[in-house]
Protein backbone atom coordinates (compact mmCIF):
# COMPACT_ATOMS: atom_id res chain seq x y z
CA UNK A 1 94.21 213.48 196.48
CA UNK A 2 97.91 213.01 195.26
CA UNK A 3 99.86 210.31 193.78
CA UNK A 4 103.66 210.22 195.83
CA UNK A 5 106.85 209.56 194.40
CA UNK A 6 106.80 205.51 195.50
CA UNK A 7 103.77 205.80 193.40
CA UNK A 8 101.36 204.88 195.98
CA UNK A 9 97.57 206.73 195.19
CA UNK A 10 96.66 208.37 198.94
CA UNK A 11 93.24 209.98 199.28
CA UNK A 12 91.25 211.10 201.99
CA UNK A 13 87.60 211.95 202.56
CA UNK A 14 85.15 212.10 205.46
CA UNK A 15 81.71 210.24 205.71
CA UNK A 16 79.07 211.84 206.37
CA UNK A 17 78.32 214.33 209.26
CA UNK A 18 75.90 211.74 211.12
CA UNK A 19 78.98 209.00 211.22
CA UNK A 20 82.05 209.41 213.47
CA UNK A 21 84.84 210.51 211.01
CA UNK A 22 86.33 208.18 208.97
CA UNK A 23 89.78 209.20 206.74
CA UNK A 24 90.22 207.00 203.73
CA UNK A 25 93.58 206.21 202.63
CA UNK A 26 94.21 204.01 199.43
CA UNK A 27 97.70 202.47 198.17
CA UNK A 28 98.07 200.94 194.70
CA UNK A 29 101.63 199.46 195.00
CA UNK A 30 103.02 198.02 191.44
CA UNK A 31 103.26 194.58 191.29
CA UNK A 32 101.65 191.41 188.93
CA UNK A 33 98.92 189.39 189.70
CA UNK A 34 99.73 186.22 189.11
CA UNK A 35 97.56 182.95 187.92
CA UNK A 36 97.97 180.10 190.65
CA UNK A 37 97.79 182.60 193.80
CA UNK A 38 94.75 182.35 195.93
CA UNK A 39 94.94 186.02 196.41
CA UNK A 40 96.33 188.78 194.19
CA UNK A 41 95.90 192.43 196.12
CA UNK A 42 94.85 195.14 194.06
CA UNK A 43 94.31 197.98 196.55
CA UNK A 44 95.07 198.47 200.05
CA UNK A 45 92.44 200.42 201.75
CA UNK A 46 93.23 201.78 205.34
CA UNK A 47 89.97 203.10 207.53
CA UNK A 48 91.64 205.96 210.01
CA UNK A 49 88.43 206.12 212.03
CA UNK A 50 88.28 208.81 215.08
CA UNK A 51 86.62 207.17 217.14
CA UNK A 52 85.12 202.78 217.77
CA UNK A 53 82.67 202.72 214.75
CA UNK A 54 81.91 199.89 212.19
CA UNK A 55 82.19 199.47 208.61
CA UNK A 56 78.99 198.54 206.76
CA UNK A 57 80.23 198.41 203.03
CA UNK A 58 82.71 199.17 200.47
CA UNK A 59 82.47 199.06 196.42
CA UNK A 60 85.02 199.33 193.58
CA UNK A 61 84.88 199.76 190.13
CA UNK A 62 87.14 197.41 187.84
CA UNK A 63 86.48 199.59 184.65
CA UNK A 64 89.86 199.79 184.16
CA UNK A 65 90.21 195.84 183.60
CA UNK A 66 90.59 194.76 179.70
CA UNK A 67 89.31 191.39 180.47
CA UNK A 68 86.78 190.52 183.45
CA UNK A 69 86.54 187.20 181.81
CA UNK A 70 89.84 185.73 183.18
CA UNK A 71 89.00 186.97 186.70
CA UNK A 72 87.35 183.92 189.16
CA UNK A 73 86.41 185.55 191.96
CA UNK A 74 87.33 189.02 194.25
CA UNK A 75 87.38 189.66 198.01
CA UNK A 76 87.72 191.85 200.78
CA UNK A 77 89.63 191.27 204.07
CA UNK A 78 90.43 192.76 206.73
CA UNK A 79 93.62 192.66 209.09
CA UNK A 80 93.21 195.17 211.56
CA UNK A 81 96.39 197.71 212.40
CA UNK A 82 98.32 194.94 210.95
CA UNK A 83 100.14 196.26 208.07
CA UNK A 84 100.89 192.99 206.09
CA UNK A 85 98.26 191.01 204.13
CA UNK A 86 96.66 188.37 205.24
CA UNK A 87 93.83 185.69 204.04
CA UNK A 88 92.32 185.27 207.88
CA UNK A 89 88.85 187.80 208.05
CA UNK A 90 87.09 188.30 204.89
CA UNK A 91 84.77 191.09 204.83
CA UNK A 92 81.25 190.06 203.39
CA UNK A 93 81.01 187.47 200.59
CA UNK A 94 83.28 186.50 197.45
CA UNK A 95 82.52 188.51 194.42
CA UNK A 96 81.92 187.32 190.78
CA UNK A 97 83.81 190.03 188.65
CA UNK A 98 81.94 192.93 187.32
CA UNK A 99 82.80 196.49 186.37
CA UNK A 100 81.12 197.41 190.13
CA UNK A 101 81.87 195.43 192.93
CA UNK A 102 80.03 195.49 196.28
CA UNK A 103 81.29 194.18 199.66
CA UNK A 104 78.61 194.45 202.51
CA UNK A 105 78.75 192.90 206.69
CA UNK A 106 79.90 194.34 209.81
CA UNK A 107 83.18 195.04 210.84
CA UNK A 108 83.90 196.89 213.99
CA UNK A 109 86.16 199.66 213.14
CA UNK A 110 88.57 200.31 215.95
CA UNK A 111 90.20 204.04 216.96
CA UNK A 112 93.05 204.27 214.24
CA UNK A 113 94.49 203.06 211.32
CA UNK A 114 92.05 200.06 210.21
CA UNK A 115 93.14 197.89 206.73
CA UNK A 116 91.76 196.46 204.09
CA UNK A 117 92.98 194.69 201.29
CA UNK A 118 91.22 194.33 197.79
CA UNK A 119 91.98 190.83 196.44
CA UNK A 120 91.35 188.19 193.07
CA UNK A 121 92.07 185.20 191.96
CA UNK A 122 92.42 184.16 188.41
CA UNK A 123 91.50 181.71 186.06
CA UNK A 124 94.02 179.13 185.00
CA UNK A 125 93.42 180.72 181.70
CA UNK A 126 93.60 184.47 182.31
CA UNK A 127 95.51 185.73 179.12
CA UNK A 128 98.78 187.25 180.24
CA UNK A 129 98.51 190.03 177.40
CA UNK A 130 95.58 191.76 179.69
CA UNK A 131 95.66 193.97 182.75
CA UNK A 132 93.59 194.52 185.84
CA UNK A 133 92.55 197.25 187.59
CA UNK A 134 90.80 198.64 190.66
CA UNK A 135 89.23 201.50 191.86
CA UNK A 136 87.51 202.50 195.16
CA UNK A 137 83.99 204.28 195.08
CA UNK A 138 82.53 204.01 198.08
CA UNK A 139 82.78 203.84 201.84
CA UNK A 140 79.50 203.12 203.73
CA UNK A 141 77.93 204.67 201.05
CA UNK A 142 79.86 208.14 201.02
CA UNK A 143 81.20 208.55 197.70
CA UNK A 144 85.52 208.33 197.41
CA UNK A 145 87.63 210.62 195.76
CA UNK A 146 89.65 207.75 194.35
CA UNK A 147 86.86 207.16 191.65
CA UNK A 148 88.22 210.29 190.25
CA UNK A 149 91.97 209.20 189.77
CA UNK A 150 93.10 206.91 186.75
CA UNK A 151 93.19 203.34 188.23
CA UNK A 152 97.02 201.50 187.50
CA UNK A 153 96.59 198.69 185.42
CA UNK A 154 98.55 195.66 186.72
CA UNK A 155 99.95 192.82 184.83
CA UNK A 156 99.34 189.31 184.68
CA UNK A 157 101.87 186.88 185.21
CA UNK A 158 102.28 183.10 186.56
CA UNK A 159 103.44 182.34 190.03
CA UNK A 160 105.68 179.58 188.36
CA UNK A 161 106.51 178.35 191.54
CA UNK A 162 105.77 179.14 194.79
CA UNK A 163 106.92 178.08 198.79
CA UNK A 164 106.22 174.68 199.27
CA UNK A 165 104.80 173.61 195.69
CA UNK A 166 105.31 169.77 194.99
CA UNK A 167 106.43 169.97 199.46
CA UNK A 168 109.83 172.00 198.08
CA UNK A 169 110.66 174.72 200.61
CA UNK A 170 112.00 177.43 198.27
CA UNK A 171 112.40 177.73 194.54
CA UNK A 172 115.32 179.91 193.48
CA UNK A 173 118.24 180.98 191.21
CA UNK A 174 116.00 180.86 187.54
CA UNK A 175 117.51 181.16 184.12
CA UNK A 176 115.41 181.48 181.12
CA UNK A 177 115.78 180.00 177.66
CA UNK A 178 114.15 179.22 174.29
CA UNK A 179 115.03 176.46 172.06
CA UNK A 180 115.13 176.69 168.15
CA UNK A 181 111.44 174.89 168.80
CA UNK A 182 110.10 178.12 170.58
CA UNK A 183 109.94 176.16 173.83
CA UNK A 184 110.39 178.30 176.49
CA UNK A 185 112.79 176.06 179.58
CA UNK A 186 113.25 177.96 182.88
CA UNK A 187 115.88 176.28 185.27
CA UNK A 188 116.11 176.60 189.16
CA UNK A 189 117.10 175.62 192.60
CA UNK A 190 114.82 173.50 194.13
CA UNK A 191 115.58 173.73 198.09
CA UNK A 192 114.17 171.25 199.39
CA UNK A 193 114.01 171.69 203.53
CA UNK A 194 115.20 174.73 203.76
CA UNK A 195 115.60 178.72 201.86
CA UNK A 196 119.65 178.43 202.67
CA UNK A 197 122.15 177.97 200.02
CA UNK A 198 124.76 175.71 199.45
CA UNK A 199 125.32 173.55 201.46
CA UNK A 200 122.06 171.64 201.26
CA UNK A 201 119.56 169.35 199.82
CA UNK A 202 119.26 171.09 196.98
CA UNK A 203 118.45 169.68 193.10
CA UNK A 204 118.08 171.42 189.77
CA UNK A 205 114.81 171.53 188.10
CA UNK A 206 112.86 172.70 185.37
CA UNK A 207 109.99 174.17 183.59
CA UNK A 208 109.14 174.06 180.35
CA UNK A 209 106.55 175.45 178.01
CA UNK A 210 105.39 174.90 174.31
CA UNK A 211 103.23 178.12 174.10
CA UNK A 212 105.05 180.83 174.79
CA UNK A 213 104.58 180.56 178.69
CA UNK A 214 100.67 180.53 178.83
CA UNK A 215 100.84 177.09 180.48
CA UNK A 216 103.84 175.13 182.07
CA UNK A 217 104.12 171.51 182.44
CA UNK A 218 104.98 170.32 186.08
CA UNK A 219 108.11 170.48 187.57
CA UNK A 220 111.00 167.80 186.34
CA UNK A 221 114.32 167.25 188.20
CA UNK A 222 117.00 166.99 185.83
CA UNK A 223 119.82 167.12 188.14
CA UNK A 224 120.57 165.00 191.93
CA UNK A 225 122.95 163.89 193.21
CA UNK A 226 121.10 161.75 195.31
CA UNK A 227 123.33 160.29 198.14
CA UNK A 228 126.56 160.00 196.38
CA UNK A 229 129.15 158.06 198.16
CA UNK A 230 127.49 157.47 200.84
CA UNK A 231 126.49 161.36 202.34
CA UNK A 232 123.02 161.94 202.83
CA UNK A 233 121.57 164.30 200.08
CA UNK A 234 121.72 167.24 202.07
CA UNK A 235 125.84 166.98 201.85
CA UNK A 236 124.94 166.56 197.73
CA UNK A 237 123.45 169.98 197.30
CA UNK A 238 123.82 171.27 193.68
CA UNK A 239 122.99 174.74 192.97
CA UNK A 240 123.09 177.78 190.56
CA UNK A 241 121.88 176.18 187.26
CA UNK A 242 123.48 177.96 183.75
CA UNK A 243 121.46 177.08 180.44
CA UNK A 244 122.80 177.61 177.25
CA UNK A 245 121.21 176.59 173.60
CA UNK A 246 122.57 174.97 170.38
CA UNK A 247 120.34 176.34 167.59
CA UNK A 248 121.96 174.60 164.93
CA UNK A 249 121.96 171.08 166.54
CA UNK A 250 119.67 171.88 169.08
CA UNK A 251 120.98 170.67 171.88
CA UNK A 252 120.79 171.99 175.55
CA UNK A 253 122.85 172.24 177.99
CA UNK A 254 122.50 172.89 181.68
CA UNK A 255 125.62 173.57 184.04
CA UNK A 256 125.37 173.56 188.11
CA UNK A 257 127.80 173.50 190.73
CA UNK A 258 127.84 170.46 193.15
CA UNK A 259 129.54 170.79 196.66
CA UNK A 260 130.10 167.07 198.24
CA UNK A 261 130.54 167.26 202.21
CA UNK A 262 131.50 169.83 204.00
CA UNK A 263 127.82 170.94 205.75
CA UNK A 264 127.67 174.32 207.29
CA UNK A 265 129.86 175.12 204.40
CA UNK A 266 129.24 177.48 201.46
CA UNK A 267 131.46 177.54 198.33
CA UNK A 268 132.36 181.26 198.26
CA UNK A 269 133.23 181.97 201.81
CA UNK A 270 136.54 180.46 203.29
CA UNK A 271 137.05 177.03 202.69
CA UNK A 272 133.71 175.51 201.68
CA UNK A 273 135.62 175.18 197.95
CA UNK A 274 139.38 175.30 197.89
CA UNK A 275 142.08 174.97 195.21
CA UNK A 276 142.37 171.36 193.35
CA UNK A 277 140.42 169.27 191.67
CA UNK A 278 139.10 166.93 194.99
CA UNK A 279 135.73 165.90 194.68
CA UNK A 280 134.57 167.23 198.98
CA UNK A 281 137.13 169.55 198.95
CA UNK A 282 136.57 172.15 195.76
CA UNK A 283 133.20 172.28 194.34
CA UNK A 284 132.45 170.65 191.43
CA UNK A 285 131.53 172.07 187.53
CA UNK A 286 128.68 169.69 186.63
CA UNK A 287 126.35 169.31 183.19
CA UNK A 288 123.85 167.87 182.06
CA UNK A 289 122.15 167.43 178.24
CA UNK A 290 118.67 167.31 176.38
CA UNK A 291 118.90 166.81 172.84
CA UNK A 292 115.15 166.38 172.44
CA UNK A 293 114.05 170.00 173.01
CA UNK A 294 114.46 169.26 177.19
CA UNK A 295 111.92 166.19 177.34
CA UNK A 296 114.67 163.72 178.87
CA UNK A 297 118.16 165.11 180.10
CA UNK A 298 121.49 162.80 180.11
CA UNK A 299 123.36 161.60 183.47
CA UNK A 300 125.15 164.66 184.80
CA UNK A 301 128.75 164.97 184.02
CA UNK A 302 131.80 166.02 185.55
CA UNK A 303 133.65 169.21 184.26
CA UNK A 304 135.60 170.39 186.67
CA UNK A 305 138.91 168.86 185.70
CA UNK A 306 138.26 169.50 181.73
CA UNK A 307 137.41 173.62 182.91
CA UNK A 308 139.13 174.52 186.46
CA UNK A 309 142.83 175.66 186.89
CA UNK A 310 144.18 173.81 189.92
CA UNK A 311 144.88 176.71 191.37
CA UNK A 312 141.80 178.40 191.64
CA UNK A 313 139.62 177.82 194.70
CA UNK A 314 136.14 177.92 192.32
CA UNK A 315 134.57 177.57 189.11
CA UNK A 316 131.07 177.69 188.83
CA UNK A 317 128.68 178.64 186.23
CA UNK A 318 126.87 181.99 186.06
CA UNK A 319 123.38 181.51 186.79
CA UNK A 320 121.94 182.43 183.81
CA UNK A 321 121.10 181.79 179.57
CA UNK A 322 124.18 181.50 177.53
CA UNK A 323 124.44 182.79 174.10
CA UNK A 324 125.17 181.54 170.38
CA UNK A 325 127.26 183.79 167.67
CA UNK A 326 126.67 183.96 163.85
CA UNK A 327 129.60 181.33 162.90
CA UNK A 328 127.92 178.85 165.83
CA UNK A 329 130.47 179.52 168.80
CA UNK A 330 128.24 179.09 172.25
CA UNK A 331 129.21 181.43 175.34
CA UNK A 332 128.25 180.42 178.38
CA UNK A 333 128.93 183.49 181.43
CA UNK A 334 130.84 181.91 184.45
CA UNK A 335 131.89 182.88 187.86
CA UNK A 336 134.65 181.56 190.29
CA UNK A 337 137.34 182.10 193.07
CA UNK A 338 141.27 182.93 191.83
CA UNK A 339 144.16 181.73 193.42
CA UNK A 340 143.85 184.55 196.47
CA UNK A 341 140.40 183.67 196.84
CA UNK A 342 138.96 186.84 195.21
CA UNK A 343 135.75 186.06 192.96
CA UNK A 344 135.86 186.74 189.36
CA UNK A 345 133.83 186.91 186.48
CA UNK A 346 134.43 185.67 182.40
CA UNK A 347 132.83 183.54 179.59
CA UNK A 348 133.42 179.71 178.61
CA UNK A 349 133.39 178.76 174.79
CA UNK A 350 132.48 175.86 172.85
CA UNK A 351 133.35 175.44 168.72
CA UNK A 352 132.24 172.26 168.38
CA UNK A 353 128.80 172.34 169.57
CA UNK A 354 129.65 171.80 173.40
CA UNK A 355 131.93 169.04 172.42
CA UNK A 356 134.69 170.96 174.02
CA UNK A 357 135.19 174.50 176.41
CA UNK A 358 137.19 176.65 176.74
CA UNK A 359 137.75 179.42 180.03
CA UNK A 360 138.45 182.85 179.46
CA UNK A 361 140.62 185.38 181.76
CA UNK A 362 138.69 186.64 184.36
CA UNK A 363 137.37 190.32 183.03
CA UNK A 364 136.99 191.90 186.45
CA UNK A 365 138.38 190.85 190.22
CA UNK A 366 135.12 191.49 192.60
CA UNK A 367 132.43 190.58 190.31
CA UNK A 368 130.56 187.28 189.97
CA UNK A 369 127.18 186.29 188.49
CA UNK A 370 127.36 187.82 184.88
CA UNK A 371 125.54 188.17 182.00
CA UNK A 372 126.69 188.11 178.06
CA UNK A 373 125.39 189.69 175.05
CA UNK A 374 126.51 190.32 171.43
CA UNK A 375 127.41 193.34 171.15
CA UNK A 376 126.67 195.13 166.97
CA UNK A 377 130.30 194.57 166.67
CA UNK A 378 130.37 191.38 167.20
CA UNK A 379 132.37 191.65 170.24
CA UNK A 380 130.71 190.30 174.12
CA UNK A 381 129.72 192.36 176.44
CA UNK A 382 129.69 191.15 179.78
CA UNK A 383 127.81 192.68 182.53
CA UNK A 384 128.58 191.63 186.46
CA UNK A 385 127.31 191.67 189.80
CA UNK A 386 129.71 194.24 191.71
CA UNK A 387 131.42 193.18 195.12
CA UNK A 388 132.73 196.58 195.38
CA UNK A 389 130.12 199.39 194.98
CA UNK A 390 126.12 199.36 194.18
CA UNK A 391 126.54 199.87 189.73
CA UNK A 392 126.98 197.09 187.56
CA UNK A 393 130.58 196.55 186.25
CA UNK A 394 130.57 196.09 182.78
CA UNK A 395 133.57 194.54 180.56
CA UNK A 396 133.55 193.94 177.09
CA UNK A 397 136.00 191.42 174.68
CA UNK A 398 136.55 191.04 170.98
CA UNK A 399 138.60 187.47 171.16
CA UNK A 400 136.26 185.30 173.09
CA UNK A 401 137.57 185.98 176.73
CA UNK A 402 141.22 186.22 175.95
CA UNK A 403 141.56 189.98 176.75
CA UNK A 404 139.03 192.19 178.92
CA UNK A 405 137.87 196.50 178.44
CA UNK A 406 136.12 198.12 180.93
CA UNK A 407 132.82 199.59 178.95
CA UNK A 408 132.40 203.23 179.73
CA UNK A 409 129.54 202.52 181.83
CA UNK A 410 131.53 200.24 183.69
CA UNK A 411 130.66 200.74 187.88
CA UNK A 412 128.98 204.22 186.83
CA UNK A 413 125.71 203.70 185.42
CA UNK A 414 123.27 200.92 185.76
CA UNK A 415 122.73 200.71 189.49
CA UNK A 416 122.07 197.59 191.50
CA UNK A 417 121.56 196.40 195.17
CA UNK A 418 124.43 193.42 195.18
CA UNK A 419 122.22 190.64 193.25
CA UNK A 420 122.34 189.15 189.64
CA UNK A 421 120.86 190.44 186.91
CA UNK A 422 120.23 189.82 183.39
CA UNK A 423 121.52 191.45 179.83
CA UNK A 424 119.73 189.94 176.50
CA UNK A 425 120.15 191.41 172.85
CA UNK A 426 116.63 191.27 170.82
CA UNK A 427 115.35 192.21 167.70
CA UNK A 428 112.19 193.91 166.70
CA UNK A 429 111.06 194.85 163.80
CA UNK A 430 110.73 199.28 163.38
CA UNK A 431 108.71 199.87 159.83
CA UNK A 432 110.06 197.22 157.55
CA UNK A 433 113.37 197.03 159.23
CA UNK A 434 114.66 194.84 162.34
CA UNK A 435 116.61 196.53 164.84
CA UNK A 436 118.61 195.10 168.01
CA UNK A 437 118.35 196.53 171.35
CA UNK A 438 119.78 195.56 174.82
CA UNK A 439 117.15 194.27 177.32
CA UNK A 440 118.40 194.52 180.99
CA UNK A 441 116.76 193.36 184.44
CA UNK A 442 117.20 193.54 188.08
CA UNK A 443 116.20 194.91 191.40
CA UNK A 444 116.57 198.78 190.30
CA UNK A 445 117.75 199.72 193.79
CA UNK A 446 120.86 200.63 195.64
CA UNK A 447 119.76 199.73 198.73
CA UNK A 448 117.39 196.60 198.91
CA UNK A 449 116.04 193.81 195.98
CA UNK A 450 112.69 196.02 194.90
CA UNK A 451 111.69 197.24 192.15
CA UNK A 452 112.12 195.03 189.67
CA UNK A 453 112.70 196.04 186.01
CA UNK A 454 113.68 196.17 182.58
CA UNK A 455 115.25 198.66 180.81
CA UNK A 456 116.04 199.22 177.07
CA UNK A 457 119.67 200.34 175.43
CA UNK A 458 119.20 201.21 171.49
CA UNK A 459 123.32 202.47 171.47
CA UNK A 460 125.31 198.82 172.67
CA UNK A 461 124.73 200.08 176.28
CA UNK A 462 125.89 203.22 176.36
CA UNK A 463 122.45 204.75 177.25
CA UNK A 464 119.36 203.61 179.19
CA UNK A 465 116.63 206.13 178.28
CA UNK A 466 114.71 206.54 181.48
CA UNK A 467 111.07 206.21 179.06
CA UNK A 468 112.05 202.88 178.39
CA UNK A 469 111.98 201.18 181.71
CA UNK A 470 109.03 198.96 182.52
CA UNK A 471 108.64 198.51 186.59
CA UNK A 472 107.05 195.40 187.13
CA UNK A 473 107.22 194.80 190.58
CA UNK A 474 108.20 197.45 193.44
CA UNK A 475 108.21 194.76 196.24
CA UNK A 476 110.96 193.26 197.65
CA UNK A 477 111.85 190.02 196.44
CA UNK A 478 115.07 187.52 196.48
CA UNK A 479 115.77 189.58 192.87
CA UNK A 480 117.47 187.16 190.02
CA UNK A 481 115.49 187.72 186.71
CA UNK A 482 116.47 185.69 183.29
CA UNK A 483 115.35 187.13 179.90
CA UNK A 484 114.50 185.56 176.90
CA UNK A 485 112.72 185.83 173.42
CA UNK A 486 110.05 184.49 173.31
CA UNK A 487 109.09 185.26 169.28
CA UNK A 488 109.55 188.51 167.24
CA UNK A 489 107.25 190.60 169.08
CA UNK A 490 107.13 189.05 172.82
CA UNK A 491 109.79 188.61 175.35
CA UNK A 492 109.51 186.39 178.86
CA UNK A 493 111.19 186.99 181.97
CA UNK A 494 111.30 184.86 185.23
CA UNK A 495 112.23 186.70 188.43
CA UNK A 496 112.03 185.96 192.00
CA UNK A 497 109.56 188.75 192.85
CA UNK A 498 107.70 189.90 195.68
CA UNK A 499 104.61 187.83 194.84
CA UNK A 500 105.97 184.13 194.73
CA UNK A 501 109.43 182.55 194.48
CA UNK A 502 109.50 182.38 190.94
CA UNK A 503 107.28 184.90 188.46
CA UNK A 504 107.09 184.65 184.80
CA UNK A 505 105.58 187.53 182.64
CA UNK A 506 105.19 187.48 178.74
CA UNK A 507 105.84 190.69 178.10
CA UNK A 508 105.15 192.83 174.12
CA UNK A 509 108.52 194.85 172.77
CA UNK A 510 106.35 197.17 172.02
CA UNK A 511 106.06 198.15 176.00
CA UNK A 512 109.97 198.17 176.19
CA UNK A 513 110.42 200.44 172.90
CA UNK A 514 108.46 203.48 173.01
């Protein structure tokens, strides 16, 4: 029995001498299981059997789980040689959960590799502060090694929207916030016919919560733009939602790009946005406003002529939270096209409570969706999706945007696959005293959107201590995550893992700093 690098647990055994052989195999990939999914694997069990034969039974322990309670039901199914899941044969009955679990039937067993595929669904109540577990003990009644090994406890999470929910093809692009109220708002794409980008029928909605992301009320669209002028609304796509939060007034606002025309077009390649100011020819910097806490949200509104030099082919927000300073300045990371075409990276700020903006220099050519984050000098840090190489460029300024330095760990440390990511500062309290530290997300991959995670900085960045990273998911996924805090002690993420379009977990510091 070993446990490999990808951190898959493989085992092997052999029934007994009066069966044809069978070799067990059992993988225990890392990923949530989420409330509002049918099925949730736990284990993958592949049957190498020598020779035709059937399987009779199979039983698991869940000892491992710290709360059977928010479990509904388990099951078993089988697919075959077929190496992805699927919901098609179930093998015997479903299961109520208890710390042994028995599957019994007959299911011929063909020469080869033959899978299997642990399952549960949830409770709409399952607390997200628990874990679940499972291990194999038996096959046909001949005892596994596995019930040896230390079963990996997954996490609970929320499949906050998934393929085809409320008949919406894909959800995408989310960005996390909390208002002064504690509500937690999570903005997205909602594509509605197809999975494609811009251009498309595509509106902005959102999700909110008022407990910390145990429950989320259903989906609201706070941004079309319908048929406007007279194009059908899938020339009226409007995309990559940017939320930032006022905690003085509490206000929030929500910025999106709009493209108007031009199908078969996409705003950062060629011509699908161009220099000017042209509603249908460059795309447009829209926003809207909630100033009760994100219950009702204003008309959307025009920015690009207030925020866009003429000359440059783009300006679009960042898709993801904003942040406030001390003296009540909001930042808001954006993205855009120069005048050569080349896609840049900087900040927008607001003085007067989003009254007014104002665009920085771009901080790096070749980077795009960006994160800020206070920095303990009070300067920004801004950290970017990298055109040029697979690490993170990171820039930082002390005059709101005006002037740009590379960080040291600028396109040399924090690794990345091409695909956004996100950067929060958060407190938590050490003893008596509260301490900052840097909370970062993505796809931790050079070479594909997997493993998705969080890692901790207690130095402004300039370190990422390998013992405080927190995989959550090693699938592959469409990879943006937003951060946000949540309360002293809990932060929530929203990621488009491997599980559905749109994850959230509630996470404890205390897993992050240890």
């Amino acid at each position: 029995m070993s446990r490999c690098s990808s951190g898959l647990l493989v085992l092997c055994f052999v029934a007994a001498s009066c069966s044809p052989r069978l070799d067990v195999a059992v993988s225990d990939p890392v990923h949530p299981v989420l409330v509002l999914n049918p099925q949730n694997v736990l284990l993958q069990v592949t049957v190498n059997a020598a020779a035709a034969s059937e399987l009779n039974s199979m039983e698991f322990s869940m000892d491992g789980t710290t709360d059977l309670a928010g479990l509904d039901n388990l099951e078993l199914f089988a697919t075959g040689a077929k190496t992805e899941f699927a919901a098609e044969t179930r093998f015997g009955g479903s299961a109520s959960p208890a710390k042994t679990v028995s599957f019994r039937g007959r299911q011929p067993l063909q020469p080869g590799a033959n899978r299997f595929w642990l399952s549960c669904r949830l409770k709409p109540t399952a607390d997200l502060s628990h874990k679940i577990s499972a291990t194999l003990l038996a096959v046909n009644g001949t005892a596994s090694a596995a019930a040896a090994a230390r079963p990996r406890a997954k996490r609970i999470g929320i499949a906050l929207r998934r393929h085809m929910d409320d008949n919406v093809h894909t959800y995408r692009i989310p960005a996390l916030a909390t208002s002064p109220k504690a509500t937690l708002l999570s903005v997205y794409d909602m594509r509605r016919r197809k999975s494609r980008d811009l251009q498309e029928d595509i509106d902005i909605g959102l999700s909110r919560s008022t407990d910390g992301g145990r429950t989320w009320e259903p989906v609201k669209v706070i941004m079309d733009m319908g048929a406007y002028n007279g194009k059908p609304e899938e020339e009226n796509g409007v995309s990559d939602p940017g939320i930032v939060v006022d905690p003085q007034t509490g206000e929030i606002f929500v910025f999106a790009v709009w493209m108007w025309g031009k199908p078969g077009k996409h705003q950062w390649n060629g011509d699908g946005s161009e220099p000017g100011f042209e509603i249908g020819k460059s795309a447009q910097m829209m926003m809207v406003r909630s100033r009760d806490d994100g219950l009702t949200w204003s008309k959307p509104e025009n920015l690009t002529r207030k925020l866009k030099k003429e000359k440059w082919w783009l300006l679009a927000p960042a898709p993801q939270q904003g942040i406030h300073m001390s003296n009540g300045t909001l930042v808001m990371p954006v993205q855009g096209r120069d005048e050569k075409g080349d896609t840049f990276a900087t900040i927008m700020t607001s003085r007067d409570h989003g009254a007014t903006w104002t665009v920085g220099t771009p901080a790096y050519s070749g980077g795009n969706e960006c994160q800020a984050a206070l920095l303990s000098d009070g300067s920004i840090m801004l950290n970017m999706r990298n055109d040029h190489e697979r690490y993170r460029a990171v820039y930082v300024t002390a005059d709101l945007g005006k002037t740009w330095k590379a960080h040291a760990t600028n396109r040399n440390t924090l690794i990345e696959p091409n695909c956004n990511a996100s950067l929060r500062r958060v407190h938590f309290t050490k003893g008596s005293e509260s301490r900052p530290v840097l909370l970062f997300a993505n796809p931790h991959s050079q070479k594909a959107r997997t493993h998705h995670t969080i890692q901790a900085s207690f130095d402004d960045g300039m370190t990422w201590p390998e013992n405080n990273r927190l995989l959550l998911d090693e699938g592959r996924g469409r990879g943006y995550p937003s951060l946000s805090q949540i309360d002293g002690d809990h932060v929530g993420i929203v990621y488009e893992g491997s599980r559905a379009d749109i994850v959230f977990e509630r996470i404890a510091v205390s897993e992050l700093i240890r």
